[in-house]
N, C-alpha and C. Protein backbone atom coordinates (compact mmCIF):
# COMPACT_ATOMS: atom_id res chain seq x y z
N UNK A 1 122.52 96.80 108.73
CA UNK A 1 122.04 97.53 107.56
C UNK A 1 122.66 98.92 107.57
N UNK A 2 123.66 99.62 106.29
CA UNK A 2 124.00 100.40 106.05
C UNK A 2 122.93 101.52 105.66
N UNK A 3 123.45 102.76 105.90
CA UNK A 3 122.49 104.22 105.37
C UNK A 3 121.65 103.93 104.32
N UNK A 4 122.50 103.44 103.03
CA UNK A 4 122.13 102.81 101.36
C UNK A 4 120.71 102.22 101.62
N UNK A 5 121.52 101.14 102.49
CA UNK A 5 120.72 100.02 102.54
C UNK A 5 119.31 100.32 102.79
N UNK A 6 119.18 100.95 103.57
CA UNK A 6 118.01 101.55 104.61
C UNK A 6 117.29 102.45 103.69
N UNK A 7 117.94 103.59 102.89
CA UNK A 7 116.97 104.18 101.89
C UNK A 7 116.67 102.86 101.12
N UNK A 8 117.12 101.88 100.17
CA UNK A 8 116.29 101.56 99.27
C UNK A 8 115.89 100.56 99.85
N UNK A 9 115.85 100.08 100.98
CA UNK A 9 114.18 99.36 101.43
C UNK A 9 113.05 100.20 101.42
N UNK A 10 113.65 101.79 101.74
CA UNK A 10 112.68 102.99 102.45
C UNK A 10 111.91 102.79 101.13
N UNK A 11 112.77 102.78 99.65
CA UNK A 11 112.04 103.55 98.70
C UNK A 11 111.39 102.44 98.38
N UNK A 12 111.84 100.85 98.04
CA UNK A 12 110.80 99.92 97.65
C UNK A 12 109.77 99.69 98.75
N UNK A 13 109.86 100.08 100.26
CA UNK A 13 108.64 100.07 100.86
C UNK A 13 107.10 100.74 99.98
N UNK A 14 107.92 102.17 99.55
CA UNK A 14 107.24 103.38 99.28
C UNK A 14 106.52 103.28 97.79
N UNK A 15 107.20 102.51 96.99
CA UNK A 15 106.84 101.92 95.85
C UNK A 15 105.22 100.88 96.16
N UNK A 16 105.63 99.95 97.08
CA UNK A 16 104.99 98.90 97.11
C UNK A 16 103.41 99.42 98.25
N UNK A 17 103.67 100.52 98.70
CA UNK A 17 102.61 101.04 99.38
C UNK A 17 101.61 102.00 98.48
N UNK A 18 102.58 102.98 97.33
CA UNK A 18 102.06 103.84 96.39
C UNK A 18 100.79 103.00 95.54
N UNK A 19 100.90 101.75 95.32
CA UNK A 19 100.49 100.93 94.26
C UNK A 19 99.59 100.48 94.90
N UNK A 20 99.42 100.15 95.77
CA UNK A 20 98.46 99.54 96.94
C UNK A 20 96.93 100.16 96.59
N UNK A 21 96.93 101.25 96.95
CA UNK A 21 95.31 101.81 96.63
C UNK A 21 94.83 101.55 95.41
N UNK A 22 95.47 101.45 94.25
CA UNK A 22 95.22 101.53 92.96
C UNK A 22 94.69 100.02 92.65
N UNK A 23 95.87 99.29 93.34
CA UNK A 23 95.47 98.02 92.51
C UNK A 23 94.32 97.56 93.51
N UNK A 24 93.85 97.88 94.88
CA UNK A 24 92.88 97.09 95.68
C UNK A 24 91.47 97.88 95.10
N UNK A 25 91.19 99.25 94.73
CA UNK A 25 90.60 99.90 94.17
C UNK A 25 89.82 99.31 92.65
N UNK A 26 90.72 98.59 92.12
CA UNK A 26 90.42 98.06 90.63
C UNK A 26 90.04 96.53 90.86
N UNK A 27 90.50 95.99 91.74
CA UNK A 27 90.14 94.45 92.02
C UNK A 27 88.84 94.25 93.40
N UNK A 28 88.64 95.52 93.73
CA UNK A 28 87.26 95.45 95.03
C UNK A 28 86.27 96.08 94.07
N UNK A 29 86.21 97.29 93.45
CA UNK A 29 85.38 98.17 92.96
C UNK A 29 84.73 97.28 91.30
N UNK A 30 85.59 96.77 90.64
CA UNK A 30 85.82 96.28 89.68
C UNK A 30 85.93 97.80 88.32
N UNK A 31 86.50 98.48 89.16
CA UNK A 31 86.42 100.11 88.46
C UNK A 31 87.99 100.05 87.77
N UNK A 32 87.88 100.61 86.52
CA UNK A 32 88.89 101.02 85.40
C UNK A 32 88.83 102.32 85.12
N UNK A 33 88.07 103.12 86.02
CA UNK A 33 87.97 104.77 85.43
C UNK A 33 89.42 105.08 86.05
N UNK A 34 89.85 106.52 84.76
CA UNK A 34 91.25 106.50 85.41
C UNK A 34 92.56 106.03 85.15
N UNK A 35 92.12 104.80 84.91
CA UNK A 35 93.66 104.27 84.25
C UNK A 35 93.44 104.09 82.67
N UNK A 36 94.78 104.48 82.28
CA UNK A 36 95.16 104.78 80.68
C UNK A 36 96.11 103.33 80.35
N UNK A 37 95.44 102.69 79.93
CA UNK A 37 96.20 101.25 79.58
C UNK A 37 97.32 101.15 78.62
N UNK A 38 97.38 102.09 77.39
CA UNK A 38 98.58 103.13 76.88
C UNK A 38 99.53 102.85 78.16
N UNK A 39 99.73 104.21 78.85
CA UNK A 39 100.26 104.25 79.92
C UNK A 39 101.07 103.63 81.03
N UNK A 40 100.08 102.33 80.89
CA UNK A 40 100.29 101.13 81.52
C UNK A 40 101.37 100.01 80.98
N UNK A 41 100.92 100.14 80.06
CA UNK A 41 102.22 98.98 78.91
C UNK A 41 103.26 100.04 79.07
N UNK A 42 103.68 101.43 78.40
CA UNK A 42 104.49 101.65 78.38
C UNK A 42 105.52 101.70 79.45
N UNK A 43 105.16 101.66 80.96
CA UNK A 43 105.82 101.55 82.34
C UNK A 43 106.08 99.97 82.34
N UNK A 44 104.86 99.04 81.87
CA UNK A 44 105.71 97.81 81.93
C UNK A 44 106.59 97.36 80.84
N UNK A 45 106.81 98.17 80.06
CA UNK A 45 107.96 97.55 79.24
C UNK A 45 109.33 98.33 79.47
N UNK A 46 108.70 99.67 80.28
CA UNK A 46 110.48 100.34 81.06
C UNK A 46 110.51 99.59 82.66
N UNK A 47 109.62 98.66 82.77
CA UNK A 47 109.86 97.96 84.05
C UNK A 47 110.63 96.57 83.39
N UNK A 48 110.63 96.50 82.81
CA UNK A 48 111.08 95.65 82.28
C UNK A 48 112.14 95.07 81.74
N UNK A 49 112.50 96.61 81.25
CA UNK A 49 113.88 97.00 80.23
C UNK A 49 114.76 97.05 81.67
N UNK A 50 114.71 98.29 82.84
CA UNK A 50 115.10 98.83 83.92
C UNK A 50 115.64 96.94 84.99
N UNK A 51 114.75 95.99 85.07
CA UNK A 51 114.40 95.13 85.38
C UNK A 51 115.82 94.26 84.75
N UNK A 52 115.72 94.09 83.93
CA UNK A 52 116.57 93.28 82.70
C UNK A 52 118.47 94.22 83.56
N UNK A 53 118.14 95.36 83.25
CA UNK A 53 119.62 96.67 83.89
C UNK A 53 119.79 95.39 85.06
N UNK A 54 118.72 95.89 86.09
CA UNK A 54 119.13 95.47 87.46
C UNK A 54 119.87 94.37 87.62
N UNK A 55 119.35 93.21 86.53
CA UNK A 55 119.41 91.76 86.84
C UNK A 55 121.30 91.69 86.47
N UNK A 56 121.43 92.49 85.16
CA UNK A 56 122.81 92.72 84.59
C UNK A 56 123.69 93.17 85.16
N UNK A 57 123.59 93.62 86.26
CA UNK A 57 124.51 94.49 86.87
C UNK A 57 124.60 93.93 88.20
N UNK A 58 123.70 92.84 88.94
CA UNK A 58 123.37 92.38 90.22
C UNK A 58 123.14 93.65 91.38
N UNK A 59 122.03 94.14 91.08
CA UNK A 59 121.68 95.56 91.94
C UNK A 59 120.37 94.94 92.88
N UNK A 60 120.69 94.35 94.22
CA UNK A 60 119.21 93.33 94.14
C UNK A 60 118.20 94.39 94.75
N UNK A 61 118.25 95.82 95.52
CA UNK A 61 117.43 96.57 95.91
C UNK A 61 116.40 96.37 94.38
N UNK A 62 117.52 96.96 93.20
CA UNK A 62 116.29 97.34 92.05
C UNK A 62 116.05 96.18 91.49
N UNK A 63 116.68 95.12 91.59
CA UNK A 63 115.96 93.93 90.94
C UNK A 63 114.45 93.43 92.01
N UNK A 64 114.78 93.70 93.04
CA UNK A 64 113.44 93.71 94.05
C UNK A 64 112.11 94.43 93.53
N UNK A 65 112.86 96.31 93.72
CA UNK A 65 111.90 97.21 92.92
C UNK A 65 111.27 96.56 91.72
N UNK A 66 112.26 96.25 90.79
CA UNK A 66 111.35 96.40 89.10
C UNK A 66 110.99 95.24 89.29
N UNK A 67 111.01 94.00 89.94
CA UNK A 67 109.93 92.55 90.02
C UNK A 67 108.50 92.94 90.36
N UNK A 68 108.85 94.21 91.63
CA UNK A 68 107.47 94.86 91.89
C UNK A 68 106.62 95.52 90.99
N UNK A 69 107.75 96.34 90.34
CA UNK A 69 106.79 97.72 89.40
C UNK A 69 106.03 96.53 88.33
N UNK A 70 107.31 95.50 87.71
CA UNK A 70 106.49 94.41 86.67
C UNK A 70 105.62 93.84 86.94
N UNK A 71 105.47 93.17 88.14
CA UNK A 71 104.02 92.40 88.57
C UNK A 71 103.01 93.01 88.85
N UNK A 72 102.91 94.49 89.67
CA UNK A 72 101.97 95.15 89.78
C UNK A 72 101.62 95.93 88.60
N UNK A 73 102.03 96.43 87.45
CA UNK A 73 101.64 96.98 86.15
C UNK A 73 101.06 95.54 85.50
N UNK A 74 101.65 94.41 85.90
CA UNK A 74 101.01 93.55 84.85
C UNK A 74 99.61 93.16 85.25
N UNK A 75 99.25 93.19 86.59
CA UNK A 75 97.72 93.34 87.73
C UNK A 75 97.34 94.05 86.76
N UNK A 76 97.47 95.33 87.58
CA UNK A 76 96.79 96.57 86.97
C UNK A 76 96.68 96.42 85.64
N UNK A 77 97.00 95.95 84.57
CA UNK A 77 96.70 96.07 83.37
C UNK A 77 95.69 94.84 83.10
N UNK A 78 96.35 94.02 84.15
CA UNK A 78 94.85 92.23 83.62
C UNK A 78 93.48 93.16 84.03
N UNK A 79 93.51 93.32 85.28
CA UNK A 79 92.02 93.39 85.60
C UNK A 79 91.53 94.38 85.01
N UNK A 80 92.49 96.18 84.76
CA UNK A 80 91.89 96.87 83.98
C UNK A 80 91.22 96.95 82.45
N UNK A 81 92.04 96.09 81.94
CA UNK A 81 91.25 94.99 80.51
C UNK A 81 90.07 94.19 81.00
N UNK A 82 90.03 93.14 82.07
CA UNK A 82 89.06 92.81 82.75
C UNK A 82 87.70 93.81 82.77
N UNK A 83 87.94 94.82 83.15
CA UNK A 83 86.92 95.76 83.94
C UNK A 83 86.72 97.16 83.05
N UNK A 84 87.54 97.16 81.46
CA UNK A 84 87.34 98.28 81.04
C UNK A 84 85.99 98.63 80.83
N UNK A 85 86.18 99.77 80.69
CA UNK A 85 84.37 100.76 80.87
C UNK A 85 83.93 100.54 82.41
N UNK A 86 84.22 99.67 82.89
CA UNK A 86 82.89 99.99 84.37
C UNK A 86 83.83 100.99 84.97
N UNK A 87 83.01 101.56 85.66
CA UNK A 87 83.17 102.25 86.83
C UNK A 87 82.33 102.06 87.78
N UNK A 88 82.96 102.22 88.64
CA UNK A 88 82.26 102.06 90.64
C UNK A 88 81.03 103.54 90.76
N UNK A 89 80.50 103.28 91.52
CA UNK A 89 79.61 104.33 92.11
C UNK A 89 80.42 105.81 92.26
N UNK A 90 81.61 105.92 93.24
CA UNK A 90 82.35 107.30 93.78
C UNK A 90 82.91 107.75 91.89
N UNK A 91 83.48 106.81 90.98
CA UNK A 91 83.61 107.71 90.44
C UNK A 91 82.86 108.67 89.31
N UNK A 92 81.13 107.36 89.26
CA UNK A 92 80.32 107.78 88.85
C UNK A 92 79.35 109.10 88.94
N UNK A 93 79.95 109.49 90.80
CA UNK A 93 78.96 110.43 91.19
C UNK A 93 80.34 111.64 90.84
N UNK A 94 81.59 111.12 90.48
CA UNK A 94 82.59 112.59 90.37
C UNK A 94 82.50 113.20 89.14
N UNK A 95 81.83 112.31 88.03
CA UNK A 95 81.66 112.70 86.63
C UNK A 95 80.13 113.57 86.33
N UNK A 96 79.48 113.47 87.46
CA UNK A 96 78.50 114.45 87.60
C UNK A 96 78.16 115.28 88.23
């Protein structure tokens, strides 16, 4: 494994760890406070577009990345439709 190489495992590690709290947070808690579902589509449709680049060009670090960013925005957006309006206890007691 080259220098390259080694950052963009580093960075899709870093991707795939960033996302981690969020999405175990929304699927344990059954909590949607917080996330902007706006927000959400619009990253999965530049995960998408970005995704589509990668595949065109045979870049497989970012075709790795954007399979990730797409599947985990598309989570995060099921269950947060799932679970809109509730919120969990912690963020109930931060709104007061």
């Amino acid at each position: 494994m080259n220098i390259t190489d080694f950052f963009g495992v580093a960075g899709v590690a870093l991707v795939m760890i960033a996302y981690l709290p969020q999405v175990v947070h929304l699927i344990r808690e059954h909590c949607s406070a917080g996330i902007s579902i706006k927000a959400y589509v619009l990253w999965l449709i530049a995960a998408g577009f970005l995704w589509l680049h990668a595949m065109m060009i045979f870049d497989v670090t970012f075709i790795v990345l954007q399979t990730i960013n797409v599947l985990t925005n598309a989570v995060i957006l099921l269950y947060a439709q799932r679970y809109k309006s509730q919120v969990c206890r912690s963020h109930q007691l931060l709104k007061t």
